[in-house]
N, C-alpha and C. Protein backbone atom coordinates (compact mmCIF):
# COMPACT_ATOMS: atom_id res chain seq x y z
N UNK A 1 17.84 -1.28 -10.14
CA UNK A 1 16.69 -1.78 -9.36
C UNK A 1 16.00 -2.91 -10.13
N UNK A 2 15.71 -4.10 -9.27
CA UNK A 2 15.14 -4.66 -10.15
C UNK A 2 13.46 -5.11 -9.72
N UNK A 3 12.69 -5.71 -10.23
CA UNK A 3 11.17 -5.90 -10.19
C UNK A 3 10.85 -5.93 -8.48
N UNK A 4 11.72 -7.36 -7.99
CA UNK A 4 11.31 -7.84 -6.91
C UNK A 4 11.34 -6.40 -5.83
N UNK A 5 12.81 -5.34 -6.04
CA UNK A 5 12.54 -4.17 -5.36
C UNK A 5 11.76 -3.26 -5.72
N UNK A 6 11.46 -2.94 -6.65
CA UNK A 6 10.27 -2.14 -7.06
C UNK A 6 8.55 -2.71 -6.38
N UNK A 7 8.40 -3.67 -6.89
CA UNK A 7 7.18 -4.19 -6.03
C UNK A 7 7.38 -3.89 -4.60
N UNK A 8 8.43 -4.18 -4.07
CA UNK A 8 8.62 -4.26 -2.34
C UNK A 8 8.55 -2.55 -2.21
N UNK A 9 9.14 -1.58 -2.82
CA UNK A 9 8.77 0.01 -2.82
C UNK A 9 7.21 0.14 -2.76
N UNK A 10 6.57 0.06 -4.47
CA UNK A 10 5.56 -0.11 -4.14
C UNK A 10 4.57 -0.26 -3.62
N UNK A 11 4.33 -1.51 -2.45
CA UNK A 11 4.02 -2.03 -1.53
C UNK A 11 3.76 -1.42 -0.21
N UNK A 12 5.21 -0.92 0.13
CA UNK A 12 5.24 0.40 1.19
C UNK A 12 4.57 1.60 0.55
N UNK A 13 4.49 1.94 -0.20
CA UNK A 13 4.16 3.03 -0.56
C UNK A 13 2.45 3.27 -0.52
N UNK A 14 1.96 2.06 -1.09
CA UNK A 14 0.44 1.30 -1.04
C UNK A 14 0.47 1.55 0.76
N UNK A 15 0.68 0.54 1.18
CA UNK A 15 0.56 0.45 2.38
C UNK A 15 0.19 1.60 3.13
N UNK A 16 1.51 2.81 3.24
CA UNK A 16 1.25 3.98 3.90
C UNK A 16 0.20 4.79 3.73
N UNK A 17 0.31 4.90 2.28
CA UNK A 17 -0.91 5.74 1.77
C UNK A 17 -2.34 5.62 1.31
N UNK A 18 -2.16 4.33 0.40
CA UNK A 18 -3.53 4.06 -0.12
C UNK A 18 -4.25 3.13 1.32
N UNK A 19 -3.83 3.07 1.92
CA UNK A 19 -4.39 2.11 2.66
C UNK A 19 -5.61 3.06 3.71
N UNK A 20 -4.53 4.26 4.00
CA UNK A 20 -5.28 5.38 5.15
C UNK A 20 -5.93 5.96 4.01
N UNK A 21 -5.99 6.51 2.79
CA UNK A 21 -6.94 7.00 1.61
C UNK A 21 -7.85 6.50 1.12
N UNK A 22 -7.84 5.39 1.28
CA UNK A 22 -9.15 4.62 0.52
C UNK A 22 -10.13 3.70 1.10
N UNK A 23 -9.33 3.34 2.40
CA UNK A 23 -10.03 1.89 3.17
C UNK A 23 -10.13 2.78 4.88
N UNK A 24 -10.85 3.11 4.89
CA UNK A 24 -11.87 3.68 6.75
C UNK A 24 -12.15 2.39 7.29
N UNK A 25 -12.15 2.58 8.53
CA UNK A 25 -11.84 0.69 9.63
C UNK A 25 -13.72 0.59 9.06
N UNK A 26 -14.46 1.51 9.01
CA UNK A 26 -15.63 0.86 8.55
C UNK A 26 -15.88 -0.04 7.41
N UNK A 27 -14.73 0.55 6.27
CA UNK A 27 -15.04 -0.42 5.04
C UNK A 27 -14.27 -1.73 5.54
N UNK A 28 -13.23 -2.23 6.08
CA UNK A 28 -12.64 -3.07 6.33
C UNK A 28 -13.57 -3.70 7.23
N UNK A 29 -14.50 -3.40 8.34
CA UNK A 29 -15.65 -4.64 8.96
C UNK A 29 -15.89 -5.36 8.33
């Protein structure tokens, strides 16, 4: 594996999760 796929894992992984865990459509207004 190299960086560029690890970031792109990462990324999805951010995406799915931290995104619905940390950010409510209120903080994003």
């Amino acid at each position: 594996m190299n960086l560029q796929e690890l970031t792109t894992r990462l990324h999805t992984i951010r995406d799915n999760n931290t995104w619905r865990g940390f950010h409510s459509p209120k903080n994003l207004a």
